[in-house]
C-alpha atoms as a PDB file:
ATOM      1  CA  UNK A   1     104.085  91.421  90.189  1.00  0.00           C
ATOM      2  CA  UNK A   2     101.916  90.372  87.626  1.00  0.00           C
ATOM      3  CA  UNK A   3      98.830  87.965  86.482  1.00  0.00           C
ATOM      4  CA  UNK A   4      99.043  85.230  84.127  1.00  0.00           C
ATOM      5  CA  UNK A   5      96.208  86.904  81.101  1.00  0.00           C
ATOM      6  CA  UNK A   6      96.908  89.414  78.816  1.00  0.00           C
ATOM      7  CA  UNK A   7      94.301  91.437  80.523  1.00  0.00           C
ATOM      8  CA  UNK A   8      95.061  91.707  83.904  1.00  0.00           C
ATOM      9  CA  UNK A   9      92.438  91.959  85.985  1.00  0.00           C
ATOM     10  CA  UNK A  10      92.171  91.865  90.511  1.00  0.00           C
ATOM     11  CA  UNK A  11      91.535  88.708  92.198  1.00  0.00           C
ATOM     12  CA  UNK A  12      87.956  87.941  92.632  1.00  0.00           C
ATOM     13  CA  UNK A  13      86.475  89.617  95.524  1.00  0.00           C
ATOM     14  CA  UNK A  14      88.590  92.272  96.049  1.00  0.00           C
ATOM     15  CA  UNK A  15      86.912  95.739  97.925  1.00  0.00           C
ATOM     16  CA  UNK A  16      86.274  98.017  96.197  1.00  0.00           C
ATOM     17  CA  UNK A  17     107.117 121.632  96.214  1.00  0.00           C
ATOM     18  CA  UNK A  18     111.131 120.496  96.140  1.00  0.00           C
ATOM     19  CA  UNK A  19     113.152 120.581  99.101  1.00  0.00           C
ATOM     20  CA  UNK A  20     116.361 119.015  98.864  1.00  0.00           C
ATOM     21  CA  UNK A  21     117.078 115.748  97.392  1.00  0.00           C
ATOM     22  CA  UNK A  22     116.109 112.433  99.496  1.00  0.00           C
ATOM     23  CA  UNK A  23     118.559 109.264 100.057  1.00  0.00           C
ATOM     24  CA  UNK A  24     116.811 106.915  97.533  1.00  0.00           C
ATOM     25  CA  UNK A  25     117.059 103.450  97.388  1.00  0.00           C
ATOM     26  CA  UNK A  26     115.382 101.865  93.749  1.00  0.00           C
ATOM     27  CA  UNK A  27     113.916  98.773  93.727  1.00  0.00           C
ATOM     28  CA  UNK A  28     113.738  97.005  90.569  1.00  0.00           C
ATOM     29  CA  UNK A  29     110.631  95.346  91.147  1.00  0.00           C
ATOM     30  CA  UNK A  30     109.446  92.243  88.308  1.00  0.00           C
ATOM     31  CA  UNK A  31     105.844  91.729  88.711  1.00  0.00           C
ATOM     32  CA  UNK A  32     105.986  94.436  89.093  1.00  0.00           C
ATOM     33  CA  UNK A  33     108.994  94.160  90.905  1.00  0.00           C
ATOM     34  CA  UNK A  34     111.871  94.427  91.881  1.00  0.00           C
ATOM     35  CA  UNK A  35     115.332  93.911  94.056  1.00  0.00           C
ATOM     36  CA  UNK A  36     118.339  95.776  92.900  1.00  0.00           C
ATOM     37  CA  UNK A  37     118.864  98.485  95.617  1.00  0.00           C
ATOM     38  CA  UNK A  38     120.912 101.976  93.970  1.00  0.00           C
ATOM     39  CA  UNK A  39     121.759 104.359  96.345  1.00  0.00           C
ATOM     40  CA  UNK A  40     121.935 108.019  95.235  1.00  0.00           C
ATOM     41  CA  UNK A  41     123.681 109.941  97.257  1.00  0.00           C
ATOM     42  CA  UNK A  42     121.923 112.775  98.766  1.00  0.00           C
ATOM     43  CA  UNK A  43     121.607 115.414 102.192  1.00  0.00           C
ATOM     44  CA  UNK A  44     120.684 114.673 105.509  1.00  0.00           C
ATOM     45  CA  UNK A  45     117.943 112.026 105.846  1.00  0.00           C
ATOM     46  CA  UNK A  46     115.467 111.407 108.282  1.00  0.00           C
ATOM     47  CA  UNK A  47     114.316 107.993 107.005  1.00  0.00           C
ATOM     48  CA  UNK A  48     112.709 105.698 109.907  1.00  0.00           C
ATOM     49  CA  UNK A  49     112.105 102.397 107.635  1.00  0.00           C
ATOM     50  CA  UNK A  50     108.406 102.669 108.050  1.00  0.00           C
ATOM     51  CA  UNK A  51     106.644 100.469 105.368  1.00  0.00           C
ATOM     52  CA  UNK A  52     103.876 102.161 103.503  1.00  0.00           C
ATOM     53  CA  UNK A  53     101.324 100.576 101.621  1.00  0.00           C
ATOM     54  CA  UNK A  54      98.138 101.221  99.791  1.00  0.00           C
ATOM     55  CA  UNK A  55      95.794  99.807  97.136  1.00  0.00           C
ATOM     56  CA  UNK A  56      94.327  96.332  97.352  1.00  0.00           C
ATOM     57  CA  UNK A  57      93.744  94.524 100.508  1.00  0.00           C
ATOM     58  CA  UNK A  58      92.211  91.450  99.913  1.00  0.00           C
ATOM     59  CA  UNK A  59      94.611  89.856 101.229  1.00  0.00           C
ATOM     60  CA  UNK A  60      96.228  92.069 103.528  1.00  0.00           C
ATOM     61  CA  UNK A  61      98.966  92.777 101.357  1.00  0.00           C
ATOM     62  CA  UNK A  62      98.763  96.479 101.843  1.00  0.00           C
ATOM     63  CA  UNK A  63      98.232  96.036 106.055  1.00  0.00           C
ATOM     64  CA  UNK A  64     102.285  95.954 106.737  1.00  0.00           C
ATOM     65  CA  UNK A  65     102.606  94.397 110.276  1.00  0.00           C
ATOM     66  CA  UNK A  66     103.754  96.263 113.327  1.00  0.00           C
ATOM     67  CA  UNK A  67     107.396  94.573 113.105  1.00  0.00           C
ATOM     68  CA  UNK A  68     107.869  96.865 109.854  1.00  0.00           C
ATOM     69  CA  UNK A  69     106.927 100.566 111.624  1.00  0.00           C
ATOM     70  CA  UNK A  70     110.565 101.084 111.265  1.00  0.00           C
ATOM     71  CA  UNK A  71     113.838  99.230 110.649  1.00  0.00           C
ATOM     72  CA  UNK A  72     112.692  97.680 107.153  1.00  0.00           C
ATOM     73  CA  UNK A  73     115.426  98.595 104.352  1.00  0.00           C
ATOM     74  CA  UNK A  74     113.676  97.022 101.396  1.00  0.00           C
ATOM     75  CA  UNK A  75     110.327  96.465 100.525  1.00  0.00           C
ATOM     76  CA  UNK A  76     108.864  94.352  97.598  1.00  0.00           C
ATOM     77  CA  UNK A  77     105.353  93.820  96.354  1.00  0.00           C
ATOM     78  CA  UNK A  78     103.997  90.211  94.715  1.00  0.00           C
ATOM     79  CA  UNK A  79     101.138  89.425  93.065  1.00  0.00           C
ATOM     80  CA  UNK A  80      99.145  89.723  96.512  1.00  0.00           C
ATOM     81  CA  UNK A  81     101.666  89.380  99.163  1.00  0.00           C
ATOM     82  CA  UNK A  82     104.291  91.863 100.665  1.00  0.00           C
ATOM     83  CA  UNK A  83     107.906  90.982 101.643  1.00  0.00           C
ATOM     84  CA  UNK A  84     110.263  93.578 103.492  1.00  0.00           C
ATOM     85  CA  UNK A  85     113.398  93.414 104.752  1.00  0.00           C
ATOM     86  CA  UNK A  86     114.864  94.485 108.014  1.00  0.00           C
ATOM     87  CA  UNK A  87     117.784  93.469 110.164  1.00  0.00           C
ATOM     88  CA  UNK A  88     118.557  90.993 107.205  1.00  0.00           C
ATOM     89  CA  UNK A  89     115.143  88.823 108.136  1.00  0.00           C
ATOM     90  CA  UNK A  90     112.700  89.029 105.294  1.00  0.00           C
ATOM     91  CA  UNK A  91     109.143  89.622 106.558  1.00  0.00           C
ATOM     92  CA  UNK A  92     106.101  88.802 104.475  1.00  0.00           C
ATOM     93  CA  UNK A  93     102.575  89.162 104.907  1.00  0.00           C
ATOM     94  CA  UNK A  94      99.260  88.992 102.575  1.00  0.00           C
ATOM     95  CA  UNK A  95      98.309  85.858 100.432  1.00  0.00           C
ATOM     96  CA  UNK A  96      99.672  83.113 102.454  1.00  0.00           C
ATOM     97  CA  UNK A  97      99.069  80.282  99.988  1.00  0.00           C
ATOM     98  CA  UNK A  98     101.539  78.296  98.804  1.00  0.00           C
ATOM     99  CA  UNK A  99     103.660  78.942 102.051  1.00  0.00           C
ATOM    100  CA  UNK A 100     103.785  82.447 100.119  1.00  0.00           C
ATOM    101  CA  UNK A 101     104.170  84.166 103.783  1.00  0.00           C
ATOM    102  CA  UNK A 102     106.209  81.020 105.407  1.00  0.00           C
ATOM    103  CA  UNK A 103     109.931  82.745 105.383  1.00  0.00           C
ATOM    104  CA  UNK A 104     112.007  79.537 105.748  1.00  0.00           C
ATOM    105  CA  UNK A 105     113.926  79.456 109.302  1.00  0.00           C
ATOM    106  CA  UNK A 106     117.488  79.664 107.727  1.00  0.00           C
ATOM    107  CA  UNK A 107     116.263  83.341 106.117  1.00  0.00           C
ATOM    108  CA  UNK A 108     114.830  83.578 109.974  1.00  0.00           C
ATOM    109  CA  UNK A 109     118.373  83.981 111.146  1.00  0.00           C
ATOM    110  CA  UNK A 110     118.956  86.680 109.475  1.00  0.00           C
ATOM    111  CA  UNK A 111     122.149  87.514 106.926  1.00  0.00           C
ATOM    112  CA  UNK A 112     120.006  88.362 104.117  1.00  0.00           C
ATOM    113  CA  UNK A 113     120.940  90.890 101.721  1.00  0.00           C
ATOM    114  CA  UNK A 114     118.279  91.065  98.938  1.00  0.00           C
ATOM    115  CA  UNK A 115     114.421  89.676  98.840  1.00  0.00           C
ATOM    116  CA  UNK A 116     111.930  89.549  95.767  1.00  0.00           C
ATOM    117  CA  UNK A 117     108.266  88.535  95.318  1.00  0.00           C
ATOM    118  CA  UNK A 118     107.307  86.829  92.939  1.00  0.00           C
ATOM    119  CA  UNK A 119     103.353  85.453  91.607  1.00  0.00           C
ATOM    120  CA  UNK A 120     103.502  82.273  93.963  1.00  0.00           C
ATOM    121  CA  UNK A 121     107.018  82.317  94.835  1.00  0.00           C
ATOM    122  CA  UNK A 122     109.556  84.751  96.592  1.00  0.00           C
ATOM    123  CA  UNK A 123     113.661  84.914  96.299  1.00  0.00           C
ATOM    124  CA  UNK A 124     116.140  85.874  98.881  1.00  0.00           C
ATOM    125  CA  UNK A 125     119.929  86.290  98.761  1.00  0.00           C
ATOM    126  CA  UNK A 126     121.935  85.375 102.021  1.00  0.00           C
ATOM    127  CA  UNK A 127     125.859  84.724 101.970  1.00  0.00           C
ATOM    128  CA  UNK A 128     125.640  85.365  97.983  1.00  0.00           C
ATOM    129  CA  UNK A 129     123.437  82.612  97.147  1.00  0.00           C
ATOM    130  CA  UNK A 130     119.600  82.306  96.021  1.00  0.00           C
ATOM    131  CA  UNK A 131     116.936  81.087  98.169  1.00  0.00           C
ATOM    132  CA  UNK A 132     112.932  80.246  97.438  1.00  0.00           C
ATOM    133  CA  UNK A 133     110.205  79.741  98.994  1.00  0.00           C
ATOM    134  CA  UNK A 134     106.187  79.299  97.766  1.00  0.00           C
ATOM    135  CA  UNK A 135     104.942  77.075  94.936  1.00  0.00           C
ATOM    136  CA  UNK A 136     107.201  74.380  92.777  1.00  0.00           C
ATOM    137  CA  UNK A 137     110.759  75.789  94.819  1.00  0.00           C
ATOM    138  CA  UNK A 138     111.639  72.572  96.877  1.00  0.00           C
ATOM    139  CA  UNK A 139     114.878  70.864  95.903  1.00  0.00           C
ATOM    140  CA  UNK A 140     114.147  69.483  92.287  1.00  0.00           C
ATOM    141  CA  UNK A 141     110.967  71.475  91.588  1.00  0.00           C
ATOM    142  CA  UNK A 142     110.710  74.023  88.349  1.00  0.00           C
ATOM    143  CA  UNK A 143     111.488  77.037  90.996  1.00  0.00           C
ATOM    144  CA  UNK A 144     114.195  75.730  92.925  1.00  0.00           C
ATOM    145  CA  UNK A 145     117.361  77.467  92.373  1.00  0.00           C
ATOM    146  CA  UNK A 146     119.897  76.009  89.867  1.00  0.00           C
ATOM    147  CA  UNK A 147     123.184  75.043  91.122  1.00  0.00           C
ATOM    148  CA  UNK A 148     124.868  78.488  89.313  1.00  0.00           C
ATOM    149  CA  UNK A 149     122.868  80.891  91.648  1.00  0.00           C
ATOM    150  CA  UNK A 150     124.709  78.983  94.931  1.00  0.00           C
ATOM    151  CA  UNK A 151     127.198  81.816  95.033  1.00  0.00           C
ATOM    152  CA  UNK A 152     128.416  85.368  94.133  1.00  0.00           C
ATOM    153  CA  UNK A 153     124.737  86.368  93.218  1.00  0.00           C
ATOM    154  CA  UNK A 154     124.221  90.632  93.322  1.00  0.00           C
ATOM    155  CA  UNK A 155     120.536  90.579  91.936  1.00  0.00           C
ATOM    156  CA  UNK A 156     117.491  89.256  91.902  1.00  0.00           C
ATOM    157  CA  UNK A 157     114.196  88.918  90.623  1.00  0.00           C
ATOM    158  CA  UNK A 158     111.031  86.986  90.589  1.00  0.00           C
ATOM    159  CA  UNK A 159     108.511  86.352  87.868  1.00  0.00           C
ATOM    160  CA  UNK A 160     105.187  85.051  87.386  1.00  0.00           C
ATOM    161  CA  UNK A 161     106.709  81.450  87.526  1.00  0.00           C
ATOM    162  CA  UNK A 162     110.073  81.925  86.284  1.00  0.00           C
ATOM    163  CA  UNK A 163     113.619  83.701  88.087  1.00  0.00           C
ATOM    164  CA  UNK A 164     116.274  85.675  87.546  1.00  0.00           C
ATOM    165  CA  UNK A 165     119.426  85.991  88.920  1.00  0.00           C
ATOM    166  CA  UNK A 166     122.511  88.041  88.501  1.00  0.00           C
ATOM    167  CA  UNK A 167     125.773  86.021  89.197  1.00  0.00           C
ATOM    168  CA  UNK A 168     129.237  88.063  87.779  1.00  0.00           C
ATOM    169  CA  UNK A 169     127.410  90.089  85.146  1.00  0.00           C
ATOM    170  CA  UNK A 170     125.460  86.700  83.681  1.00  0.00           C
ATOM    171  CA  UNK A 171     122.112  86.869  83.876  1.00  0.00           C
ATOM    172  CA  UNK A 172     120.827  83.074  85.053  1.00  0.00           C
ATOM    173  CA  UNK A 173     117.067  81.826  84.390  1.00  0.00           C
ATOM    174  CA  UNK A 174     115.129  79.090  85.417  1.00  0.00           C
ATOM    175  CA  UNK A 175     111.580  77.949  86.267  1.00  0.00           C
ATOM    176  CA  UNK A 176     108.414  77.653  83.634  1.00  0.00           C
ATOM    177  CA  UNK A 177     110.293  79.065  80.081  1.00  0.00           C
ATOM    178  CA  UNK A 178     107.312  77.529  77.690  1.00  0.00           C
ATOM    179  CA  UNK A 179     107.403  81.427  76.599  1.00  0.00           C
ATOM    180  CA  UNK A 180     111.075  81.793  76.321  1.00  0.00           C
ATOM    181  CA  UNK A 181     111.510  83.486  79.644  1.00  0.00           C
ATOM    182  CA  UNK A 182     113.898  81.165  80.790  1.00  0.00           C
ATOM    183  CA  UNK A 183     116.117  81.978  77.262  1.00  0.00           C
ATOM    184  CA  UNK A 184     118.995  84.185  78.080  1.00  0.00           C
ATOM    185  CA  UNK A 185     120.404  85.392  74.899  1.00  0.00           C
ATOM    186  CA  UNK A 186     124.164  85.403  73.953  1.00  0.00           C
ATOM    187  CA  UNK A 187     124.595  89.214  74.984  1.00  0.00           C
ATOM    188  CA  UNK A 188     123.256  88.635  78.359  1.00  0.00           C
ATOM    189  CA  UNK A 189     125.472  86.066  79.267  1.00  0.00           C
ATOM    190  CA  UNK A 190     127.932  88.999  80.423  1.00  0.00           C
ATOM    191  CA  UNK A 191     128.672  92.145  81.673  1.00  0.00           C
ATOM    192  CA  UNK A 192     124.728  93.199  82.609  1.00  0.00           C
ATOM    193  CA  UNK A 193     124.104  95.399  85.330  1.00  0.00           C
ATOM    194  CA  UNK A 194     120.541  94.791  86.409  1.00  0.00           C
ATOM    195  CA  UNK A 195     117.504  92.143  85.685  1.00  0.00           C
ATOM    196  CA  UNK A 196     113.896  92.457  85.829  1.00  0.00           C
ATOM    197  CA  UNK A 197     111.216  89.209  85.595  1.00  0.00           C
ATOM    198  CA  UNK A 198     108.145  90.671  84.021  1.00  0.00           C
ATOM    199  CA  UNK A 199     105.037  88.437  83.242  1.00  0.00           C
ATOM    200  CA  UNK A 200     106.174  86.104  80.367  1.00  0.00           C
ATOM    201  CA  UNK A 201     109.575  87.724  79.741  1.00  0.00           C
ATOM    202  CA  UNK A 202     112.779  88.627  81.191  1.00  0.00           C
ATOM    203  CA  UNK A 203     114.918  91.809  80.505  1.00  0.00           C
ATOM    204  CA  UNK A 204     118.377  93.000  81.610  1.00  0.00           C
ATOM    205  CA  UNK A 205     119.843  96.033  81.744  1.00  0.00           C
ATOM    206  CA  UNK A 206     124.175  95.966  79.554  1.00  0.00           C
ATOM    207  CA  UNK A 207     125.779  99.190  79.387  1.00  0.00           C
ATOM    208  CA  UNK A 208     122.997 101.614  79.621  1.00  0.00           C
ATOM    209  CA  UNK A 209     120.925  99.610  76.826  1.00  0.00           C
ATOM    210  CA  UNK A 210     117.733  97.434  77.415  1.00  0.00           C
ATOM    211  CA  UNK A 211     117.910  93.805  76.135  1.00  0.00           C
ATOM    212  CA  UNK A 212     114.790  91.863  76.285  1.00  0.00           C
ATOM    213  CA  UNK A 213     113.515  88.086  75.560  1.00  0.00           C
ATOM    214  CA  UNK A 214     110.370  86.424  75.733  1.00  0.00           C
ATOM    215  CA  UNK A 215     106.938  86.113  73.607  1.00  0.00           C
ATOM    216  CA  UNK A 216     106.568  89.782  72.792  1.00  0.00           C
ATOM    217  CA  UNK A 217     102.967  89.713  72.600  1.00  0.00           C
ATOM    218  CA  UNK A 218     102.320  93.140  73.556  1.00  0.00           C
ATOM    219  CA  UNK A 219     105.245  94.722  71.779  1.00  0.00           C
ATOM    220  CA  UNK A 220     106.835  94.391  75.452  1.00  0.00           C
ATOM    221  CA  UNK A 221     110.590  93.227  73.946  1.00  0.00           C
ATOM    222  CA  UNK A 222     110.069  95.934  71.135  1.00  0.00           C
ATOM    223  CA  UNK A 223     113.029  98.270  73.043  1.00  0.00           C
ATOM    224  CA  UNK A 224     112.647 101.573  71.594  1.00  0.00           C
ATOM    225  CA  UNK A 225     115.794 103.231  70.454  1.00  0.00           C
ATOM    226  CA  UNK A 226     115.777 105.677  73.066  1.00  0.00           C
ATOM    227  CA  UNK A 227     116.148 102.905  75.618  1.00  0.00           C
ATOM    228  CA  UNK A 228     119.332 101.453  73.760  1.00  0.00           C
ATOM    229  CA  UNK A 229     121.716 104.098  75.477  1.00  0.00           C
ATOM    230  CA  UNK A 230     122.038 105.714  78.891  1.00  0.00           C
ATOM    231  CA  UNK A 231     119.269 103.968  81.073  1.00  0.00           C
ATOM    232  CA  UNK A 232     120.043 103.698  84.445  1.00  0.00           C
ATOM    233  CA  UNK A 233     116.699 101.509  85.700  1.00  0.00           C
ATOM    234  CA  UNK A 234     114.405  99.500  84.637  1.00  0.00           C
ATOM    235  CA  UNK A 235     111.331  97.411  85.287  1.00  0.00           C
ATOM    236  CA  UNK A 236     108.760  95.163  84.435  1.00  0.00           C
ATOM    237  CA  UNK A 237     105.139  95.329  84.995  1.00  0.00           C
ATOM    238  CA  UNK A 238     102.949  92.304  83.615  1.00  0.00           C
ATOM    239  CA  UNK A 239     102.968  93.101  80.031  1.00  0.00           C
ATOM    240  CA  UNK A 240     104.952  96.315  79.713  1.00  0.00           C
ATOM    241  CA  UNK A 241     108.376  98.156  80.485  1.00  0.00           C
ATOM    242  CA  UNK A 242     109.711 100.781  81.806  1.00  0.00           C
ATOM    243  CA  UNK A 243     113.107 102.429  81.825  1.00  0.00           C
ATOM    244  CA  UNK A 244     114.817 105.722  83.731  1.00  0.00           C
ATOM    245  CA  UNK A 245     117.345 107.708  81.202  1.00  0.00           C
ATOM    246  CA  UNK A 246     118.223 111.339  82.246  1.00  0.00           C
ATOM    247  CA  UNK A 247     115.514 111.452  85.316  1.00  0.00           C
ATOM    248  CA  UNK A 248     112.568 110.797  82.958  1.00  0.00           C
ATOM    249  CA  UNK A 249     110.580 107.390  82.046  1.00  0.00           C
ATOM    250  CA  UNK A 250     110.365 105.850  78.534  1.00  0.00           C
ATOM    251  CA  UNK A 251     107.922 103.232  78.067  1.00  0.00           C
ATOM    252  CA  UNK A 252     106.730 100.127  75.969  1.00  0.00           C
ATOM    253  CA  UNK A 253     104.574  97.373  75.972  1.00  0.00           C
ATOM    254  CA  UNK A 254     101.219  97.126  76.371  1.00  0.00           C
ATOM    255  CA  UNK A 255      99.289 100.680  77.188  1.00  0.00           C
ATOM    256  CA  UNK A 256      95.725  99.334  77.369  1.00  0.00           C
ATOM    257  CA  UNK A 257      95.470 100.802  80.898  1.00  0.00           C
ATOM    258  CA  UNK A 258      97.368 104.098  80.022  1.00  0.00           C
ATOM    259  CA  UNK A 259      99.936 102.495  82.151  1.00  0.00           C
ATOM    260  CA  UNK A 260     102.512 103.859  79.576  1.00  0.00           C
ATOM    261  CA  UNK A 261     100.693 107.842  79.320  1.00  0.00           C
ATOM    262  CA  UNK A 262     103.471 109.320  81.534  1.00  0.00           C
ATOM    263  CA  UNK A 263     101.858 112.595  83.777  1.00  0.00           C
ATOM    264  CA  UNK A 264     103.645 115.530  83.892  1.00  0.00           C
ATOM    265  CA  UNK A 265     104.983 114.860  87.254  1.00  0.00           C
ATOM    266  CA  UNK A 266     107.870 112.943  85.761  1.00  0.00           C
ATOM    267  CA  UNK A 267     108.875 114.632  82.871  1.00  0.00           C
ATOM    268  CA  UNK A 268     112.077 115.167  84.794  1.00  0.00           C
ATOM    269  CA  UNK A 269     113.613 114.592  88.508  1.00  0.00           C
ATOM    270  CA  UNK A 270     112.494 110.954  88.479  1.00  0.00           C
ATOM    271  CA  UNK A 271     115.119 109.084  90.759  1.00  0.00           C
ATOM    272  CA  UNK A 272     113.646 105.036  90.874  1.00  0.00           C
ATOM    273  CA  UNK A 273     110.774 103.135  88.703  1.00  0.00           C
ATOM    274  CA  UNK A 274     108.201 100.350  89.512  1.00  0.00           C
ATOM    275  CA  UNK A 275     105.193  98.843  87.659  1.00  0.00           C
ATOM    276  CA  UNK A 276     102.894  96.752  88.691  1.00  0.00           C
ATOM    277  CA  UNK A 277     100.368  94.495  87.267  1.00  0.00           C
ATOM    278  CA  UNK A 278      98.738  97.493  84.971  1.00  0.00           C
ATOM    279  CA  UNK A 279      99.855 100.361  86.828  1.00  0.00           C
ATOM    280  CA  UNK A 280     102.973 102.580  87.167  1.00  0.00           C
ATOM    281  CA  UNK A 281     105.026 104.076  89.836  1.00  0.00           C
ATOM    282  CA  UNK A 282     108.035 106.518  90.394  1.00  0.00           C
ATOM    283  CA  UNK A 283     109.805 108.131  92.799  1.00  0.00           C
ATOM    284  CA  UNK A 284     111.242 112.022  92.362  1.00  0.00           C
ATOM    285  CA  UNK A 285     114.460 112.946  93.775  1.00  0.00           C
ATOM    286  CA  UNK A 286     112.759 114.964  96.501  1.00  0.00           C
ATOM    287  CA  UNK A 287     111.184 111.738  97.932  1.00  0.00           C
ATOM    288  CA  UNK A 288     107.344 112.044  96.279  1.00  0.00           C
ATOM    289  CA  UNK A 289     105.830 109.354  94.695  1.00  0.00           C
ATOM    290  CA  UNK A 290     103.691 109.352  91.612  1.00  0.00           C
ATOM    291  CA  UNK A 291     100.990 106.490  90.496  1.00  0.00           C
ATOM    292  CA  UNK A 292      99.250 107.010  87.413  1.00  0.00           C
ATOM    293  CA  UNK A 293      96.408 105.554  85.695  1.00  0.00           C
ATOM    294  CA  UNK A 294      94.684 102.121  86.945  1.00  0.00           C
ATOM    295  CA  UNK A 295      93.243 102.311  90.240  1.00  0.00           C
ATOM    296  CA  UNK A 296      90.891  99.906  90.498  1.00  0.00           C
ATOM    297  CA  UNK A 297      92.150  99.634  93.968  1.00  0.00           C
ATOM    298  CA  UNK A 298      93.288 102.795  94.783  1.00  0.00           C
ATOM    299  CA  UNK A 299      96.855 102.300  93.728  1.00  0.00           C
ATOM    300  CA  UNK A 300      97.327 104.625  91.593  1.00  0.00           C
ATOM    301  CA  UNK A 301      96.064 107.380  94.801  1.00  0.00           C
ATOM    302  CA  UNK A 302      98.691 107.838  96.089  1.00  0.00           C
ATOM    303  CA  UNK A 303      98.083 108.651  99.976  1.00  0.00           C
ATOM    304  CA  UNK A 304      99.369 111.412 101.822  1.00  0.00           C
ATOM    305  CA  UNK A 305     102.180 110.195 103.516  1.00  0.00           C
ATOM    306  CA  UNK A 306     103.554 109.061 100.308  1.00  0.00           C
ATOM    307  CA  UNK A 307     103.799 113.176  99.129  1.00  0.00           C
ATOM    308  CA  UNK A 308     107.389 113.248 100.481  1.00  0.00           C
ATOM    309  CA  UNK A 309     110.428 111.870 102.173  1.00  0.00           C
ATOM    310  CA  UNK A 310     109.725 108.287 100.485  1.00  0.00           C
ATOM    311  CA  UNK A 311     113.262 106.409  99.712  1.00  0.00           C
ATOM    312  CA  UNK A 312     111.850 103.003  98.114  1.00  0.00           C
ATOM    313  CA  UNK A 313     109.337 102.106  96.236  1.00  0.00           C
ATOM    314  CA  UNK A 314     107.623  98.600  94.962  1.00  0.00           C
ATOM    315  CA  UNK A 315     104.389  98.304  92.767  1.00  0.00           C
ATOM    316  CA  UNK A 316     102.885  95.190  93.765  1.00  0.00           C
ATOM    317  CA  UNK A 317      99.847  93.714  91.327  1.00  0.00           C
ATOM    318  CA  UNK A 318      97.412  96.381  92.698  1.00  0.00           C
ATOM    319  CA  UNK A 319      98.899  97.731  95.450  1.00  0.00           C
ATOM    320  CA  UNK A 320     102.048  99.629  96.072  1.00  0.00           C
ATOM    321  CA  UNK A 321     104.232  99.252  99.179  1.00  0.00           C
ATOM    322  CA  UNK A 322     106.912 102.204 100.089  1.00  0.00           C
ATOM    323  CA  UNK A 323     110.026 102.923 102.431  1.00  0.00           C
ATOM    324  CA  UNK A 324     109.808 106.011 104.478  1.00  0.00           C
END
């Protein structure tokens, strides 16, 4: 998830060794976000689908609810609100403006198969169509689903006020495109693999290259040629990217945070990416997570229980939520 300045900066007020392989399931998170779920196959797994979080809690964003102590198989972090997913019901908690929190009662019955959170809006597949909910998504709002994303949808992904959607390898885009967001080039009109909403621009994942559209003010569309061949992930934090290739992370965009100064830690054996407002996140292949660099809110420290057997991970916009 993201903010809507250059700068990003926290909502006012906020407080202050390898084992075996893990089952991991990436989520490409926009807005950090996102909402494509890979699984690599691994050894035994003792995953509970207990929802971690940590970093901000103004909101309560990083306080899952009891409901998500096990059972959840997807988690994904918003601006300042959480949504995971478990026995096909999406559950949200945090911000709960704009009906952010609200999950419509059709998504209540359950059948859902994908969930993203967006700035002030979330998206949910059921039955192979796009739902919203939050700010400007009722029936002939700017956020409301377009008539293409009704059926045989596989992805999705939600911006700071614009969508994506992945319908038979075409990448669809709607909402707020005064950036160019919302302008899906020629070559991602077919055969893409994966999406990701960032803050002001939209990128797609064809064939193992990274295509990209939207203002480039940060250099954030300038895909390095490393990133034009055999990526495998990718996401989008507010103002910068980052892609997997060969278990390590490349990166672009805007580094005033360091968000982009890789550690160590994944110089190799990465196995899924997020990226938050001006932070970054990975998960290795043995189930630990690495944060580096802004932690304003402690998001980038990461706790404990996050050192191993971890199969998910989501950077919210300064908090980061995980599947255990």
């Amino acid at each position: 998830m993201q903010r809507a300045c250059g700068e990003p900066s926290e909502p006012v007020g906020r407080p202050p060794p390898r084992e075996g392989k893990t089952t991991i399931r990436t989520l490409a998170l926009c807005l950090a976000a996102t909402t494509a779920i890979t699984l690599i196959p691994a050894e035994a797994n003792a995953a509970t689908g207990q929802v971690i979080a940590w970093g901000s809690n103004y909101y309560g964003q990083s306080a899952p609810p009891a409901s998500v102590a096990a059972g959840a198989t997807a988690v994904s972090g918003g601006l300042t609100h959480s949504l995971a997913l478990k026995d096909g019901i999406p559950i949200a908690w945090g911000d709960s403006s704009n009906d952010l929190t609200f999950v419509p009662i059709d998504l209540r019955r359950g059948g859902v198969t994908a969930i993203s959170a967006g700035y002030k809006h979330n998206l949910a597949i059921k039955n192979g169509g796009v739902r919203s909910w939050g700010r400007y998504t009722n029936p002939g709002q700017t956020l409301a689903p377009p008539p293409e994303t009704a059926k045989d949808v596989t992805a999705i992904s939600a911006g700071y006020l614009h969508s994506l959607a992945l319908t038979n390898g075409k990448v669809v885009a709607w909402g707020f495109g005064n950036h160019g967001e919302t302008a899906v080039p020629p070559e991602a009109e077919s055969g893409v693999d994966a999406i990701a909403a960032g803050m002001y621009f939209s990128a797609a994942l064809k064939d193992g290259e990274v295509l990209c559209w939207g203002p480039n003010r940060f250099g954030e569309c300038n895909v390095p040629e490393e990133a034009k061949s055999g990526v495998t992930a990718i996401a989008t934090g507010s103002t910068f990217m980052l892609a997997l290739k060969d278990g390590h992370i490349i990166g672009w965009g805007n580094n005033s945070n360091h968000q982009l100064d890789m550690p160590i830690e994944v110089d190799d054996h990465v196995a899924a990416i997020s990226a938050g407002s001006a932070h970054s996140l990975a998960l290795k292949d043995n189930g630990q997570v690495v944060a580096w660099w802004y932690n304003n809110a402690g998001q980038s420290t990461v706790p404990e229980v996050a050192a191993s057997g971890v199969t998910a991970i989501s950077a919210g916009g300064y908090f980061n939520l995980a599947l255990k």
